[in-house]
Protein backbone atom coordinates (compact mmCIF):
# COMPACT_ATOMS: atom_id res chain seq x y z
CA UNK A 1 0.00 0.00 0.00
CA UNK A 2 1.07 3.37 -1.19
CA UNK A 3 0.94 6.66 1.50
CA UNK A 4 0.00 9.93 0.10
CA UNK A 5 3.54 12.37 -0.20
CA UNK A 6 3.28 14.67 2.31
CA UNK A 7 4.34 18.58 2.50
CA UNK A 8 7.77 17.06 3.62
CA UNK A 9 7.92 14.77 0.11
CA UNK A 10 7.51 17.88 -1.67
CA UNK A 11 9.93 20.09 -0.20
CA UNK A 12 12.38 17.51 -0.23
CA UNK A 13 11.74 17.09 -4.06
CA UNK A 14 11.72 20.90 -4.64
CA UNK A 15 15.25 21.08 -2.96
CA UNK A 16 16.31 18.03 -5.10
CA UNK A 17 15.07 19.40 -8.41
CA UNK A 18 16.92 22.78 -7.74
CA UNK A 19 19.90 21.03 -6.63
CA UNK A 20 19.76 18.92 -9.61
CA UNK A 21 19.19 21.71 -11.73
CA UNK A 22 21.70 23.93 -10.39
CA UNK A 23 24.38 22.73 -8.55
CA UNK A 24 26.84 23.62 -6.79
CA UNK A 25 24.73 25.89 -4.86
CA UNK A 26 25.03 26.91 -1.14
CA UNK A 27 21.95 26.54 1.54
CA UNK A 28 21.18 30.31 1.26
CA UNK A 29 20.71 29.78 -2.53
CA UNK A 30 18.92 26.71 -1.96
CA UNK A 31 16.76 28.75 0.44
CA UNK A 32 16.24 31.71 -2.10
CA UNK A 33 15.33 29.51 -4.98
CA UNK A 34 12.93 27.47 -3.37
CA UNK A 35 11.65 30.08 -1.23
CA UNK A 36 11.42 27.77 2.01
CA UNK A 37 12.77 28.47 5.34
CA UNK A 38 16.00 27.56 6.34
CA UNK A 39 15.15 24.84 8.57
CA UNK A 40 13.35 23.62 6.25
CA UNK A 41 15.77 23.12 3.45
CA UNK A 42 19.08 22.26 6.05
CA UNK A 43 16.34 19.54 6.79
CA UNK A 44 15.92 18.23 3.17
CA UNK A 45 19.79 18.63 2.50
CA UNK A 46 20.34 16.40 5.15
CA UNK A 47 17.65 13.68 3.99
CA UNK A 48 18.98 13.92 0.69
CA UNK A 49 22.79 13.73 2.07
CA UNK A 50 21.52 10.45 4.16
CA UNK A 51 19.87 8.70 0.83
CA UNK A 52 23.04 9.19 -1.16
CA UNK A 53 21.73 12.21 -3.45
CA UNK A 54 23.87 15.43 -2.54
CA UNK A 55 26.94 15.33 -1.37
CA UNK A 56 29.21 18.21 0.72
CA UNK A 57 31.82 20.38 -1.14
CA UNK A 58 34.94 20.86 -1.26
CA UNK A 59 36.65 23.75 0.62
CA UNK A 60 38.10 24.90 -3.51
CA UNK A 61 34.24 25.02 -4.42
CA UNK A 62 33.77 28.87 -5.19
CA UNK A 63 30.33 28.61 -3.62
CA UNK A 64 30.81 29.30 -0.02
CA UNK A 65 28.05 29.52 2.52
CA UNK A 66 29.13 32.26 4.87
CA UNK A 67 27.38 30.58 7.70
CA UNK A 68 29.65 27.39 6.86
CA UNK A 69 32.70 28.53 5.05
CA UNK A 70 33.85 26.03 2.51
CA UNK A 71 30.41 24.64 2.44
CA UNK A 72 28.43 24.01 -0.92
CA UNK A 73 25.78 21.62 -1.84
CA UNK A 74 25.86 19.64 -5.57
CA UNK A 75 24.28 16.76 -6.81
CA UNK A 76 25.85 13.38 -6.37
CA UNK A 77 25.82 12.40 -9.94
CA UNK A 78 27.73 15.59 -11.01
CA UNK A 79 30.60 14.62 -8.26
CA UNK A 80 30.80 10.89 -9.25
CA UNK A 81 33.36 10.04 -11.36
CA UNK A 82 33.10 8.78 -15.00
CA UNK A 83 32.66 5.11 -14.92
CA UNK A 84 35.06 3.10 -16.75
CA UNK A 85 34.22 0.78 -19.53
């Protein structure tokens, strides 16, 4: 049996399909773009970070958050490396 996605589903798939769309990006550009609250989108990060989709920067990424220097958020699939054939 399938649930219903909840208000949580979606944010975490807004933050996803900006990150996706986007990245690198910071949280306060993640928080501009998808116009939800901070907690609200460290919370998604951090879901999204725990299934394996986003992954933490680099201290060389140019995006810095100034909150978190040498912070930035991209997707997971831009970071991995080519695969070999």
């Amino acid at each position: 049996m399938t649930s219903n996605p909840t208000s949580r589903d979606y944010n975490k798939a807004s933050v996803l399909d900006v990150v996706l769309t986007r990245a690198p990006l910071t949280r306060n550009e993640l928080i501009e773009l998808t116009g939800l609250s901070k907690a609200t989108v460290s919370r998604a990060v951090e879901e999204l970070r725990a299934d394996g989709f986003v992954i933490d920067g680099g201290v060389d990424e140019i995006w810095t958050c100034p909150a978190r220097p040498g912070t930035s958020w991209a997707s997971a699939s831009a970071r991995r490396p080519p695969a070999s054939s």
